[in-house]
Protein backbone atom coordinates (compact mmCIF):
# COMPACT_ATOMS: atom_id res chain seq x y z
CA UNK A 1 -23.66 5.45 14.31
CA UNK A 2 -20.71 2.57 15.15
CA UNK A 3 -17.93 5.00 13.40
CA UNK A 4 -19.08 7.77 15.30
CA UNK A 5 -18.86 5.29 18.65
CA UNK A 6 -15.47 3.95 17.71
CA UNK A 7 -14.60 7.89 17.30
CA UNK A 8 -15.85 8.85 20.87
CA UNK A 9 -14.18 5.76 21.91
CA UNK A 10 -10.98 6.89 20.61
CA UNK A 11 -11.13 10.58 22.01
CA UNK A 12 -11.90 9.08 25.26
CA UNK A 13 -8.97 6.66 25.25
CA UNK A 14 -6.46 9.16 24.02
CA UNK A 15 -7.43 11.07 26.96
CA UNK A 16 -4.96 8.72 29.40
CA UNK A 17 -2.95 8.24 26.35
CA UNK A 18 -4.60 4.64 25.39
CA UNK A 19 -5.19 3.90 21.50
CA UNK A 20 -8.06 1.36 20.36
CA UNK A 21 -6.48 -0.43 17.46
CA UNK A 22 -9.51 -1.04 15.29
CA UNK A 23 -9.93 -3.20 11.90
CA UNK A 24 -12.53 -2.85 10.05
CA UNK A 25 -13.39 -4.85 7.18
CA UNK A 26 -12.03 -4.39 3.92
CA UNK A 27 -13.46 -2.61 0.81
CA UNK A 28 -13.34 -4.71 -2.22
CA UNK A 29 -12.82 -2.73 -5.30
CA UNK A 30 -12.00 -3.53 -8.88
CA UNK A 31 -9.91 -1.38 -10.58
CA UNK A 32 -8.63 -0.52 -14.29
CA UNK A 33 -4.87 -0.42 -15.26
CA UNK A 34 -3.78 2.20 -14.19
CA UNK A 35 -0.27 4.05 -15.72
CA UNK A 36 3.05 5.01 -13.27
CA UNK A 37 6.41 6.63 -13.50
CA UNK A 38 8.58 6.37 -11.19
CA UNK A 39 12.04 4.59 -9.70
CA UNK A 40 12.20 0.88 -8.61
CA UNK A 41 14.70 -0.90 -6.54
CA UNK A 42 15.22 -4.93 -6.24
CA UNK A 43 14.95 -5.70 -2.48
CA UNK A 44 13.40 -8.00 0.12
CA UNK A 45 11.95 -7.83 3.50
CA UNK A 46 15.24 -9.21 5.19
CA UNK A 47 17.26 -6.42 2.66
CA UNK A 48 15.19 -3.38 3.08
CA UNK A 49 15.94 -0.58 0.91
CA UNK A 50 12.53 1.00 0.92
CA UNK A 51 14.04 4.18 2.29
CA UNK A 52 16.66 4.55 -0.26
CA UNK A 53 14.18 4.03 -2.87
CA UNK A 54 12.13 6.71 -2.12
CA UNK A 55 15.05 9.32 -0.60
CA UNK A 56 16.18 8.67 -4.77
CA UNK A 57 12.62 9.10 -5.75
CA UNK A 58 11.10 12.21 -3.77
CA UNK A 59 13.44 15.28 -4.61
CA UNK A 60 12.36 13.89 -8.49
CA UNK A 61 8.92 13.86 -8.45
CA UNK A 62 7.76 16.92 -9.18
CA UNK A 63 9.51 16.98 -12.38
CA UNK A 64 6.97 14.47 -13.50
CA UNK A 65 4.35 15.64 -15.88
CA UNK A 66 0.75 14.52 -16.09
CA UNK A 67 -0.22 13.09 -12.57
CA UNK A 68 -3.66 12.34 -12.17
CA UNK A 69 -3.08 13.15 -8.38
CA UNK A 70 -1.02 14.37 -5.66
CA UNK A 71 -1.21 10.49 -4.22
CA UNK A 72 2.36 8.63 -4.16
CA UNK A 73 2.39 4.70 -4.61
CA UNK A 74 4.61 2.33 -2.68
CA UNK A 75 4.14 -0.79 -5.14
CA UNK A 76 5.43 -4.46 -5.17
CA UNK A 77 6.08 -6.99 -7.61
CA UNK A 78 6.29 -10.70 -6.46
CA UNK A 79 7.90 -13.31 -8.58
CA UNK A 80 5.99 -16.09 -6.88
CA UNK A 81 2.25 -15.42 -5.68
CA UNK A 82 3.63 -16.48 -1.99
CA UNK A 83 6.92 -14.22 -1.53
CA UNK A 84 5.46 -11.66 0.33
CA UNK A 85 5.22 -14.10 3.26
CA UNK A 86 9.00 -14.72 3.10
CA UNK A 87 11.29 -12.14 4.40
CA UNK A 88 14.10 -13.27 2.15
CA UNK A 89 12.44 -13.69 -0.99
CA UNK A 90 13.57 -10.82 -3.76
CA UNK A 91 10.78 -8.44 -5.00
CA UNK A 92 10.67 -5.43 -6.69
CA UNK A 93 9.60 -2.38 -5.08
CA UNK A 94 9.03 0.68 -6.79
CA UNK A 95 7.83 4.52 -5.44
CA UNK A 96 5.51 6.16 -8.42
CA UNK A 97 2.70 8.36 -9.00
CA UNK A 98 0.14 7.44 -11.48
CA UNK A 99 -0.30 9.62 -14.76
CA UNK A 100 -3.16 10.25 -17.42
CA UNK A 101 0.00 9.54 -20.05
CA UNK A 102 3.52 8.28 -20.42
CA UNK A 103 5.01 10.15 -23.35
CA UNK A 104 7.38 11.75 -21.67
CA UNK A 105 9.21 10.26 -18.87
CA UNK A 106 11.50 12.02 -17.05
CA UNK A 107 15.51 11.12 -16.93
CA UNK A 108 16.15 8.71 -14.15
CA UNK A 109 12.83 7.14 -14.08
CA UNK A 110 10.55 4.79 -15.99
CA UNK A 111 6.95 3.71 -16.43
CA UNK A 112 5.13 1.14 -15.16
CA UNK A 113 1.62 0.13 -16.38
CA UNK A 114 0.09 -1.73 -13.11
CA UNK A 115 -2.58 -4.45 -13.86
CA UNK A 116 -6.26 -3.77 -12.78
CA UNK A 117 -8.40 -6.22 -11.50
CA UNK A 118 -10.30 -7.17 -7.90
CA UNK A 119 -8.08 -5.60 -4.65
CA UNK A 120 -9.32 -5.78 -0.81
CA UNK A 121 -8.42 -2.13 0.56
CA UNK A 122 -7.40 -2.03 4.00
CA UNK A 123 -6.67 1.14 5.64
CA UNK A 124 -3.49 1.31 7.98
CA UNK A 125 -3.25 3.88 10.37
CA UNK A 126 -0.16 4.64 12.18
CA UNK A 127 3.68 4.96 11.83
CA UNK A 128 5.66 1.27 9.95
CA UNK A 129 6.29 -0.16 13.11
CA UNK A 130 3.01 -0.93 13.66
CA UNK A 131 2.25 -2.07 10.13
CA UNK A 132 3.12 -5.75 11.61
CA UNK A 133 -0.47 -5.33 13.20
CA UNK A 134 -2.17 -4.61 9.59
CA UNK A 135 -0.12 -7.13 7.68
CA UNK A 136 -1.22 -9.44 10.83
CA UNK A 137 -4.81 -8.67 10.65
CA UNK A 138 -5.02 -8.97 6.51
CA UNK A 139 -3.03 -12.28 6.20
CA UNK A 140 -4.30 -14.19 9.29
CA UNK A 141 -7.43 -13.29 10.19
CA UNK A 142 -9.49 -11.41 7.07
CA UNK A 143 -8.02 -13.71 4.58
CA UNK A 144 -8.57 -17.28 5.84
CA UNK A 145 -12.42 -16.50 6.55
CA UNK A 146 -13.16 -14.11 3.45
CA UNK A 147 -13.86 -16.21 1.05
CA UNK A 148 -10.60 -14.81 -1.19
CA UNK A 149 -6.98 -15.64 -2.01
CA UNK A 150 -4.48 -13.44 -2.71
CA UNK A 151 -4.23 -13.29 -6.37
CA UNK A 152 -0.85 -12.92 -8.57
CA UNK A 153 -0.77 -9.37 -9.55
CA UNK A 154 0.91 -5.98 -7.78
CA UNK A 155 -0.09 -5.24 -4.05
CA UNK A 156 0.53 -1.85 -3.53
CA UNK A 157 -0.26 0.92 -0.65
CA UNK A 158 -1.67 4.58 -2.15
CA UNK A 159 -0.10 7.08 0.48
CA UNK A 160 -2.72 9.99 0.27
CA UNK A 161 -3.10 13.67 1.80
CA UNK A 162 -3.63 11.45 5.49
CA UNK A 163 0.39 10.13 4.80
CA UNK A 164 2.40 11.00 7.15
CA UNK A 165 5.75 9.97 6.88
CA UNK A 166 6.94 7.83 10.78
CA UNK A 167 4.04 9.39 11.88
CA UNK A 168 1.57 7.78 14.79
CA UNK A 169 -1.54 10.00 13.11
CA UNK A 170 -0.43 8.71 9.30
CA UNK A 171 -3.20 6.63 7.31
CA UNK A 172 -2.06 4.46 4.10
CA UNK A 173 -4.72 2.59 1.98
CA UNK A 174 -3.09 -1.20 1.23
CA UNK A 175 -4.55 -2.93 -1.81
CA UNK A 176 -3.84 -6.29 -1.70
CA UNK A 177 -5.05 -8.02 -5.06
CA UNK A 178 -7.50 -10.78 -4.72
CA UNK A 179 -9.58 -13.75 -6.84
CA UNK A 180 -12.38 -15.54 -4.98
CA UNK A 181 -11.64 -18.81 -3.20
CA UNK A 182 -12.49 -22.03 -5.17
CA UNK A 183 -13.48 -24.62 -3.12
């Protein structure tokens, strides 16, 4: 009854070309390791090079055998559980899709076996320049009163059939990993 509210809500305000920016709560979800090929690129915030990563990554992708779906993942590796807060710290970003197996991976790629464990889901919805808003939203208002911390292991967004590449309509699922809060 509230989604479909928030929907009318939305159709209305699109009308006069107004958009309700909406967060909704989180779904927590615990996941198993889960298996990846694909290309990876050492970067940071400040030094950007998440478009050269995947421009190296797409045209190859299909020659990949074994993928459990058609969704892509945009995944990062922190050295230090608090680097994602720093624009300059040095990460490692990598563009994959996951696969039931990796015995054959192909040339000019590798394979990545991400961690499971507890993630908060968050879905984003619009274009990167508003991802500011999400990353806003997830690190200083969910977090403080959720009762988690962001735990040491890959964050990583699952770009599914509702991707759309720089586009206003595009909706991303963010996975933040995530331990509960000791007090």
């Amino acid at each position: 009854m509230i989604l479909n509210f928030i929907n009318q809500l939305e159709s209305l305000l699109s009308t006069y070309n107004l958009k309700l920016i909406t967060h909704l709560a989180p779904r927590l979800e615990t996941i198993f390791g889960k298996i990846l090929i694909g290309k990876q690129l050492k970067m940071s915030l400040k030094e950007n090079r998440t478009a050269e990563l995947w421009r190296s990554f797409m045209p190859l992708r299909n020659t990949i055998l074994n993928p459990v779906s058609s969704d892509l993942f945009s995944l990062q590796i922190y050295q230090h559980n608090d680097d994602y807060m720093n624009p300059e710290s040095e990460f490692v970003k990598w563009a994959a899709v996951e696969v039931s197996d990796n015995m054959e991976v192909p040339e000019g790629m590798e394979s990545y076996f991400l961690s499971g464990g507890l993630y908060a889901v968050f879905l984003h919805k619009g274009g990167p320049q508003n991802f500011r808003e999400t990353f806003d939203f997830i690190y200083s208002e969910w977090m403080p009163t959720s009762g988690y911390i962001v735990d040491h292991r890959e964050h990583f967004e699952k770009l599914g059939d509702k991707y759309k590449n720089n586009d206003p309509d595009s909706e991303e699922e963010i996975w933040i990993p995530v331990k509960r809060r000791e007090d």
